[in-house]
PDB file of N, CA and C in Angstrom:
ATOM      1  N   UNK A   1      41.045 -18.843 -29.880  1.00  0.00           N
ATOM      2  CA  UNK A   1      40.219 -18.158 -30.852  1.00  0.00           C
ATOM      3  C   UNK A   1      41.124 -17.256 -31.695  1.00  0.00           C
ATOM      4  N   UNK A   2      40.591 -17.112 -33.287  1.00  0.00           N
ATOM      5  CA  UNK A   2      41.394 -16.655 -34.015  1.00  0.00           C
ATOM      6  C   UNK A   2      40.891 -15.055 -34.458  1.00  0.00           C
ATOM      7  N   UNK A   3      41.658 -14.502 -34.817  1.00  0.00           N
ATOM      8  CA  UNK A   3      40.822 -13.049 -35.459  1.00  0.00           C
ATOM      9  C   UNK A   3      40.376 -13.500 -36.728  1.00  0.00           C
ATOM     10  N   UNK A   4      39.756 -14.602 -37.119  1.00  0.00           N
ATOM     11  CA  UNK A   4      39.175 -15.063 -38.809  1.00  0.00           C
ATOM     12  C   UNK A   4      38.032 -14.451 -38.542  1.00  0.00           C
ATOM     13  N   UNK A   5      37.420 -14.502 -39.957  1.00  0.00           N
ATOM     14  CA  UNK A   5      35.767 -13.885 -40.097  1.00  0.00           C
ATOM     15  C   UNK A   5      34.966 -14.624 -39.563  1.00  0.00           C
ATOM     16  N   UNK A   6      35.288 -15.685 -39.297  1.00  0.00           N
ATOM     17  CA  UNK A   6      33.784 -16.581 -38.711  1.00  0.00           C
ATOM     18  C   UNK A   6      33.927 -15.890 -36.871  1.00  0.00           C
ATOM     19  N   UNK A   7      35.495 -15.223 -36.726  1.00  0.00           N
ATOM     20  CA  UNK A   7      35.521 -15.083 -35.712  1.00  0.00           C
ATOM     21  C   UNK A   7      35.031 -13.249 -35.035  1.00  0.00           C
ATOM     22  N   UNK A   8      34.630 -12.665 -36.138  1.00  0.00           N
ATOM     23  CA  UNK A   8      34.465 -11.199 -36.044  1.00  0.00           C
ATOM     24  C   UNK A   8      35.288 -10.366 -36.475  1.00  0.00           C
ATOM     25  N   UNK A   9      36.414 -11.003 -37.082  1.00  0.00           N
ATOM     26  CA  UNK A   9      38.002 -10.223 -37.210  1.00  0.00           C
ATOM     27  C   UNK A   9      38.659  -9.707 -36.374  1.00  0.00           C
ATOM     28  N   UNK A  10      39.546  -8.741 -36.527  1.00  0.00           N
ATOM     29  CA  UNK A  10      40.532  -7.965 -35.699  1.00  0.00           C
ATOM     30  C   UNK A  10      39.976  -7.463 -34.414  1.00  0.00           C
ATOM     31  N   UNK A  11      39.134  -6.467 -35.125  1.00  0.00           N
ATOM     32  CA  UNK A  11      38.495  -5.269 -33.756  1.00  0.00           C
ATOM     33  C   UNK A  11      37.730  -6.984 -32.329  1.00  0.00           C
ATOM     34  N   UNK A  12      36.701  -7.788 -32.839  1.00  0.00           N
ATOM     35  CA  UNK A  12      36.262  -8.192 -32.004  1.00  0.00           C
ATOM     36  C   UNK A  12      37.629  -9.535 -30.926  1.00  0.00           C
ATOM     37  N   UNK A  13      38.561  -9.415 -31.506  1.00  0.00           N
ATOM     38  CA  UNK A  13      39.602 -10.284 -30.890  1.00  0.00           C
ATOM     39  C   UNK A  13      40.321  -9.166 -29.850  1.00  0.00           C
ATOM     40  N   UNK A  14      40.383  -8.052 -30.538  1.00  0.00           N
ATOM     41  CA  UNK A  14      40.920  -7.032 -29.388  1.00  0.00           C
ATOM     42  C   UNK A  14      40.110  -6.755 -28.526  1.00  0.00           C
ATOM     43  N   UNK A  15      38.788  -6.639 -28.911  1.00  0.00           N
ATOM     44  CA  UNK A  15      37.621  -5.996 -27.930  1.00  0.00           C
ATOM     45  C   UNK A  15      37.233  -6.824 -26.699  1.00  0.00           C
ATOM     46  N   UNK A  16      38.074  -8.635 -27.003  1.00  0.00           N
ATOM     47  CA  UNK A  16      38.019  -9.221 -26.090  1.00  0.00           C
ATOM     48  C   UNK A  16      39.220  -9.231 -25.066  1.00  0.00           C
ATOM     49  N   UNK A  17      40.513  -8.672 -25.665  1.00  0.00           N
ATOM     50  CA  UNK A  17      41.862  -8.644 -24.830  1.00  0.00           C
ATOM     51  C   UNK A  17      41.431  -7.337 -23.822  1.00  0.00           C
ATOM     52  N   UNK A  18      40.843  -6.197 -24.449  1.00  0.00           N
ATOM     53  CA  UNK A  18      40.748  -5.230 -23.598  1.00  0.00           C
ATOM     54  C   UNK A  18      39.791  -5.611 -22.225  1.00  0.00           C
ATOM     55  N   UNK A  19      38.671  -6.244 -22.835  1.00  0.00           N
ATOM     56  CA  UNK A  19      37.737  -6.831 -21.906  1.00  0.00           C
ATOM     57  C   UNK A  19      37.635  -7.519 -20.595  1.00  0.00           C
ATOM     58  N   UNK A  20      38.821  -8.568 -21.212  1.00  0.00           N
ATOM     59  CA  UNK A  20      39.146  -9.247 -20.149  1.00  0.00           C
ATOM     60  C   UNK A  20      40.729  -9.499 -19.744  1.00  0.00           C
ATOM     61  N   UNK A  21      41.592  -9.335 -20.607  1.00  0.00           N
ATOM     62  CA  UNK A  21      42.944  -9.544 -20.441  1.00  0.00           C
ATOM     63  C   UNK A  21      43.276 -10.502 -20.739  1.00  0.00           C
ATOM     64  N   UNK A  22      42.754 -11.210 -21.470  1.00  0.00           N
ATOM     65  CA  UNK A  22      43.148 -12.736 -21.636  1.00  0.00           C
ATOM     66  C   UNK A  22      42.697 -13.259 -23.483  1.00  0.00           C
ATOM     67  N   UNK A  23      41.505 -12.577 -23.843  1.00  0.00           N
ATOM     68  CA  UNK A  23      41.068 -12.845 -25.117  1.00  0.00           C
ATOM     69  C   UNK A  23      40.671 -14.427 -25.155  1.00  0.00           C
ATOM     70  N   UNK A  24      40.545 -15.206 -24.185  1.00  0.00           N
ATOM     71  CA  UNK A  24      40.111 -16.789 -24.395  1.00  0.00           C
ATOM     72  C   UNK A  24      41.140 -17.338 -24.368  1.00  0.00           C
ATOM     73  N   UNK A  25      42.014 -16.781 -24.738  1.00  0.00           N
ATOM     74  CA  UNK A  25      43.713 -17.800 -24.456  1.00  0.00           C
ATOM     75  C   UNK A  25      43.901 -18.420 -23.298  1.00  0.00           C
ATOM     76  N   UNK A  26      44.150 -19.648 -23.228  1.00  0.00           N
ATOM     77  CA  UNK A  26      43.944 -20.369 -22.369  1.00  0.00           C
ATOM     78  C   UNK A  26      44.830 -20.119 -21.017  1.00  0.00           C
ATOM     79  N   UNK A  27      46.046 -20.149 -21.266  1.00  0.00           N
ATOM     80  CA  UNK A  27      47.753 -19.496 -20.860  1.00  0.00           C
ATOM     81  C   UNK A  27      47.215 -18.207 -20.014  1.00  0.00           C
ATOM     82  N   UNK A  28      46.298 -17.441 -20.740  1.00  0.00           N
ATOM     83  CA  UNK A  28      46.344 -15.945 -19.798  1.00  0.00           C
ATOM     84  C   UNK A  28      45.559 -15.900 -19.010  1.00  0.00           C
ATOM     85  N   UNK A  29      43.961 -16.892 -18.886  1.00  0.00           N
ATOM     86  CA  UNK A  29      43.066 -16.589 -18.614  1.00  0.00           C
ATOM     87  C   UNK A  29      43.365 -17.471 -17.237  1.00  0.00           C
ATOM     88  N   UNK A  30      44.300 -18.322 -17.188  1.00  0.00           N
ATOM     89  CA  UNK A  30      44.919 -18.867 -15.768  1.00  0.00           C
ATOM     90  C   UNK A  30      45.827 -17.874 -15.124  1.00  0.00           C
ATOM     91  N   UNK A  31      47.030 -16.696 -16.144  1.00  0.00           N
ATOM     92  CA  UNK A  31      47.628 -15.881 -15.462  1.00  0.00           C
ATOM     93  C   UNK A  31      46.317 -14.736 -14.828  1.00  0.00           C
ATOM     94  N   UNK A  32      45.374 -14.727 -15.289  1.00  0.00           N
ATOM     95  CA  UNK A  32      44.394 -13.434 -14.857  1.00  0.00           C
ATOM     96  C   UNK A  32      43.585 -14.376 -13.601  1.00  0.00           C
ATOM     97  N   UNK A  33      43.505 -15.482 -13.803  1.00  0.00           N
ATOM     98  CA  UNK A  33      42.862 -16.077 -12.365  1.00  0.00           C
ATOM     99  C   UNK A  33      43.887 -16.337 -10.935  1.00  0.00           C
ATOM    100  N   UNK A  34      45.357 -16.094 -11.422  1.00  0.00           N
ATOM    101  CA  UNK A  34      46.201 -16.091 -10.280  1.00  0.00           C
ATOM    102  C   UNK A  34      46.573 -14.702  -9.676  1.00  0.00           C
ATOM    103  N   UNK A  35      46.763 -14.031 -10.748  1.00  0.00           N
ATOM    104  CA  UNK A  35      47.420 -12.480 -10.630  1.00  0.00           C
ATOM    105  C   UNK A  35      46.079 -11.593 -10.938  1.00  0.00           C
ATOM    106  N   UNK A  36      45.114 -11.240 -11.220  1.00  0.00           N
ATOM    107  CA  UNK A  36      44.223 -10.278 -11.517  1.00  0.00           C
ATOM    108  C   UNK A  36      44.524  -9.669 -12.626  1.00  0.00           C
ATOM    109  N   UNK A  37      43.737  -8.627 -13.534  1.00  0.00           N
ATOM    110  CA  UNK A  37      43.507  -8.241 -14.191  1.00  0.00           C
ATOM    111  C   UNK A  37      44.313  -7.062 -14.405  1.00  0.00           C
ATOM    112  N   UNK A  38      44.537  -6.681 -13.509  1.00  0.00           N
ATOM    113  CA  UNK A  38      45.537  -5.452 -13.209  1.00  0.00           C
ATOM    114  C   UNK A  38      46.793  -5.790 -13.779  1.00  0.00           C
ATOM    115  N   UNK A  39      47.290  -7.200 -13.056  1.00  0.00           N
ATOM    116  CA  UNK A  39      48.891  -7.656 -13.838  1.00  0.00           C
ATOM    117  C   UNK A  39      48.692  -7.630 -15.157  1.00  0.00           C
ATOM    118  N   UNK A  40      48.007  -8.536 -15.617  1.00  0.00           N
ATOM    119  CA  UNK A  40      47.812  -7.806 -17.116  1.00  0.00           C
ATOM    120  C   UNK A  40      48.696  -6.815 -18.044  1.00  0.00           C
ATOM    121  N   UNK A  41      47.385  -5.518 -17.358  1.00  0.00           N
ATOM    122  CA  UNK A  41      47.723  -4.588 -17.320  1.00  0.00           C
ATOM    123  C   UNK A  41      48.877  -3.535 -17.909  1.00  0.00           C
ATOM    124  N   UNK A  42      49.272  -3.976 -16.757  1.00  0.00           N
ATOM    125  CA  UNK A  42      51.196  -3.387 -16.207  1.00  0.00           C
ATOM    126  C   UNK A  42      52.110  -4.193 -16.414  1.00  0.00           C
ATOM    127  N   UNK A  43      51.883  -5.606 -16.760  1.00  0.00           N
ATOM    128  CA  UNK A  43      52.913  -6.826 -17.595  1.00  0.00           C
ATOM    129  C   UNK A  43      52.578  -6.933 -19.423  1.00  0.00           C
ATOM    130  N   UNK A  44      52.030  -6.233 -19.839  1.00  0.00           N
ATOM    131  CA  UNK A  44      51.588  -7.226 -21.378  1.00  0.00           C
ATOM    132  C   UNK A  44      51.509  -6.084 -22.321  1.00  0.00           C
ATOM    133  N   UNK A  45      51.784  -6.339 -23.228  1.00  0.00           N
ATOM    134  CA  UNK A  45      51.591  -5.587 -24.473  1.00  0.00           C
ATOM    135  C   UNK A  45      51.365  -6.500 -25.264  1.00  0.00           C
ATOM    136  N   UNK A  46      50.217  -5.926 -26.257  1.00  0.00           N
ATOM    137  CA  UNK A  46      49.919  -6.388 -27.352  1.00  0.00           C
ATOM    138  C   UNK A  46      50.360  -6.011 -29.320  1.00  0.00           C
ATOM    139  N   UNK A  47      50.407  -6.546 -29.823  1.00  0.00           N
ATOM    140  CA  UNK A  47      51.158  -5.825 -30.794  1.00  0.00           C
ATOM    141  C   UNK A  47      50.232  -6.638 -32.304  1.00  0.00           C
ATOM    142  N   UNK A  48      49.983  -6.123 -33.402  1.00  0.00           N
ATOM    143  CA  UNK A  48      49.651  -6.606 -35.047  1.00  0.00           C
ATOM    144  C   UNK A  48      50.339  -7.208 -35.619  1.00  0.00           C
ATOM    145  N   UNK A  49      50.843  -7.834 -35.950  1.00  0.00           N
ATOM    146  CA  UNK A  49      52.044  -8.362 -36.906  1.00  0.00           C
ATOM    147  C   UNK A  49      51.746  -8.480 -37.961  1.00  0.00           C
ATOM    148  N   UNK A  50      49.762  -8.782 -38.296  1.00  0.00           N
ATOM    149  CA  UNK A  50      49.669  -8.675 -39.987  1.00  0.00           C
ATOM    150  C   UNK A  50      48.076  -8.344 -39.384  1.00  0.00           C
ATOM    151  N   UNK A  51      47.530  -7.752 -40.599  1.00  0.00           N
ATOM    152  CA  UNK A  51      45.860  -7.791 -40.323  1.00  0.00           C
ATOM    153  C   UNK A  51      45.407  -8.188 -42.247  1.00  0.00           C
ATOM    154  N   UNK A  52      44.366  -8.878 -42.089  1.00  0.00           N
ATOM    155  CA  UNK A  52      44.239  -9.158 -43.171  1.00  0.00           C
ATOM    156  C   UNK A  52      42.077  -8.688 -43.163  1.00  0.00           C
ATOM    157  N   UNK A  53      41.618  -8.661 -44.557  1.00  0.00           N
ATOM    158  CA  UNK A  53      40.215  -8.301 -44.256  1.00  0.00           C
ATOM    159  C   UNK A  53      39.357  -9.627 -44.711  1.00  0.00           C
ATOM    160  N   UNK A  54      38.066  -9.057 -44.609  1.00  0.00           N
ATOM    161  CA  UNK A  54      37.191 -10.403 -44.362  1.00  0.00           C
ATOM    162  C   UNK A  54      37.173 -11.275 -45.880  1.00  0.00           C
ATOM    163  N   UNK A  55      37.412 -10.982 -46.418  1.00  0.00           N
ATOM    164  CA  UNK A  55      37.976 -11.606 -48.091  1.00  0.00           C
ATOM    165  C   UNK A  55      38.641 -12.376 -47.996  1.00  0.00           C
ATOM    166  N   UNK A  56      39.703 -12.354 -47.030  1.00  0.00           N
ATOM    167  CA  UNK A  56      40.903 -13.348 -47.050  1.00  0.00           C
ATOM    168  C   UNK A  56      40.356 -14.718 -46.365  1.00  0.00           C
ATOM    169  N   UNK A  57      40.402 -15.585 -47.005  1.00  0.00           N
ATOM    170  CA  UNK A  57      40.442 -17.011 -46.911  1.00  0.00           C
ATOM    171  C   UNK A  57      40.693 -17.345 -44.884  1.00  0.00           C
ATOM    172  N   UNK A  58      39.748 -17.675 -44.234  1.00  0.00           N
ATOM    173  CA  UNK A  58      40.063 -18.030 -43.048  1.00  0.00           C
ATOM    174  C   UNK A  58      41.247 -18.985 -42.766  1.00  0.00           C
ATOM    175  N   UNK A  59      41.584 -20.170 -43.689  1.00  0.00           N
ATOM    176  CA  UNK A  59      42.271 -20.966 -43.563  1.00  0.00           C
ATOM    177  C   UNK A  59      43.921 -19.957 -43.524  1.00  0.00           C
ATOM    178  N   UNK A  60      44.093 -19.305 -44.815  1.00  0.00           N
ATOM    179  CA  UNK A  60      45.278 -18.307 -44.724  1.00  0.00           C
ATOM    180  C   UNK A  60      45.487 -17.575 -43.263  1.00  0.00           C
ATOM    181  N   UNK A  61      44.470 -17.034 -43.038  1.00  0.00           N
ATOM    182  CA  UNK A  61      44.793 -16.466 -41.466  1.00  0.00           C
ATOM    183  C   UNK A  61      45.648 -17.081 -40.652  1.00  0.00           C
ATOM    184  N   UNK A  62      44.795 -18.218 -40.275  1.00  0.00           N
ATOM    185  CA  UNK A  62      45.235 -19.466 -39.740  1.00  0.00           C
ATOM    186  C   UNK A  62      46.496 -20.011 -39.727  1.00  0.00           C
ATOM    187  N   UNK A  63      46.972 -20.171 -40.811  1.00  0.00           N
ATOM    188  CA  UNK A  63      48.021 -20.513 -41.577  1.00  0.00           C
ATOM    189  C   UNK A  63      49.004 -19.637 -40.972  1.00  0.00           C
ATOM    190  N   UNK A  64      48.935 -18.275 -40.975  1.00  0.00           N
ATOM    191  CA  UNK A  64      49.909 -17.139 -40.987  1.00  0.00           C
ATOM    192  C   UNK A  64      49.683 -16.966 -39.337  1.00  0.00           C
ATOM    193  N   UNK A  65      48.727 -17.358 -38.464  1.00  0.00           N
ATOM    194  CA  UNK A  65      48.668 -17.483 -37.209  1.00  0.00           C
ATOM    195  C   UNK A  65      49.665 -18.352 -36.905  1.00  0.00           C
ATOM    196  N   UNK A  66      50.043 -19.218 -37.162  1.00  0.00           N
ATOM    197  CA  UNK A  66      50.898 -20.415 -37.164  1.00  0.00           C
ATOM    198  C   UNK A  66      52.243 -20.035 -36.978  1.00  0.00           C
ATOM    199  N   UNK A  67      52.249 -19.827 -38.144  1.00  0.00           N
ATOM    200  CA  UNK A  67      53.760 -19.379 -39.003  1.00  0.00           C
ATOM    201  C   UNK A  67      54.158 -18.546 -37.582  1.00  0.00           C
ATOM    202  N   UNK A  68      53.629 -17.315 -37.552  1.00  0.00           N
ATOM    203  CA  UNK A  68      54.115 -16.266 -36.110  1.00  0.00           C
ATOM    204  C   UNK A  68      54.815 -17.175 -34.823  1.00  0.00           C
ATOM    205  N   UNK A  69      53.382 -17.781 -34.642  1.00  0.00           N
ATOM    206  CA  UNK A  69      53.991 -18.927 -33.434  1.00  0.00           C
ATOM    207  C   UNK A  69      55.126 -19.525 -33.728  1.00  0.00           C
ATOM    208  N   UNK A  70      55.332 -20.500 -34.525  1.00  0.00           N
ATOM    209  CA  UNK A  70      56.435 -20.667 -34.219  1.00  0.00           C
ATOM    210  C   UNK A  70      57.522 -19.955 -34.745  1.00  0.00           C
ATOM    211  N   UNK A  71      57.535 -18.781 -35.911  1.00  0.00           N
ATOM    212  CA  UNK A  71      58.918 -17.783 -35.516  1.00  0.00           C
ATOM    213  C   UNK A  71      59.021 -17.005 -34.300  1.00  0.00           C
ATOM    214  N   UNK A  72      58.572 -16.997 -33.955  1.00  0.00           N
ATOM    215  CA  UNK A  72      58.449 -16.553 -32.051  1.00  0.00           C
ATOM    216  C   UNK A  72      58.676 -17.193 -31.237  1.00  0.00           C
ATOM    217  N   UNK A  73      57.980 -18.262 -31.191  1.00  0.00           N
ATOM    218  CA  UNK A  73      58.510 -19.396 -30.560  1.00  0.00           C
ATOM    219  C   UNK A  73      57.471 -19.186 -29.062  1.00  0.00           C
ATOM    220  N   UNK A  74      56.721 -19.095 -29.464  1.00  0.00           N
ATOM    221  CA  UNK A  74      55.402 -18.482 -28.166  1.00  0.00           C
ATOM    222  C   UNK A  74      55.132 -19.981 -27.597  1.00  0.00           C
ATOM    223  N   UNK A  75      54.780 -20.819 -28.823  1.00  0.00           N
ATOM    224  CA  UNK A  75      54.411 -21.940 -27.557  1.00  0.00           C
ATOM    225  C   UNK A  75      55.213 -22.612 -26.934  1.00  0.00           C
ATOM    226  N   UNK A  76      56.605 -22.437 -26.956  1.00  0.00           N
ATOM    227  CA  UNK A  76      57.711 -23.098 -25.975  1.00  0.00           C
ATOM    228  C   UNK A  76      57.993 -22.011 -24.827  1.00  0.00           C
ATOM    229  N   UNK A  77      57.896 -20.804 -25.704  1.00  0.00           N
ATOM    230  CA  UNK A  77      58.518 -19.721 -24.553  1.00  0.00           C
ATOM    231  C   UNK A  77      57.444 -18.472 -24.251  1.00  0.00           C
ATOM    232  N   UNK A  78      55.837 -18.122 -24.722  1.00  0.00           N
ATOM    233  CA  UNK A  78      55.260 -17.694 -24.632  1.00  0.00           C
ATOM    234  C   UNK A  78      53.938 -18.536 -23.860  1.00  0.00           C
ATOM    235  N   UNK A  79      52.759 -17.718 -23.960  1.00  0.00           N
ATOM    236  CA  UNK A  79      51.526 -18.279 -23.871  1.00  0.00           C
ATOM    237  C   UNK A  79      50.404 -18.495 -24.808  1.00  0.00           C
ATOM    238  N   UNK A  80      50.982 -19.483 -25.766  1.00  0.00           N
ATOM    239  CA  UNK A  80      50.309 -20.022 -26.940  1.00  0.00           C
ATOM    240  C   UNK A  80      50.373 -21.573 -26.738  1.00  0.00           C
ATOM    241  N   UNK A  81      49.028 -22.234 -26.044  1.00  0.00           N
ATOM    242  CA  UNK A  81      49.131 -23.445 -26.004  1.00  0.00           C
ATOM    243  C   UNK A  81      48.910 -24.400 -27.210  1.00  0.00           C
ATOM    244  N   UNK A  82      47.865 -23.419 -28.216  1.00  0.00           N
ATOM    245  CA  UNK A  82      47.457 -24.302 -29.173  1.00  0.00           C
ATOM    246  C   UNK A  82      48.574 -24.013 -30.110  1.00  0.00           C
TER     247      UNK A  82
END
């Protein structure tokens, strides 16, 4: 799930990391069913890299969701399956 407008934006993508530790990501929501909620916790930080508002074109989000992944390189060496 993305922070786009169809998706609630920013606040409701965080409101789900705080919630549960995982935000629907597939990758975490198996680390939170092995390790608990707690590891989480005390292993993870979360960080913005861009926020954009509900005006902006969902597809652009998307797009720039992308882009991150792979200059990061999350889905080879992170927990970004999609």
């Amino acid at each position: 799930m993305s922070a786009t407008s169809e998706n609630g934006m920013l606040l409701s993508r965080w409101t789900s990391y705080v919630n549960t530790g995982h935000g629907g990501n597939i990758e975490l929501i198996d680390l939170v069913k092995q390790n608990g909620f707690d590891y989480i916790k005390e292993n993870f930080q979360y960080a913005i890299l861009e926020n954009y508002n509900a005006r902006v074109n969902d597809e652009i989000i998307l797009q720039r969701e992308n882009w991150w992944k792979n200059v990061l390189a999350s889905r080879k060496f992170g927990y970004n399956a999609n």
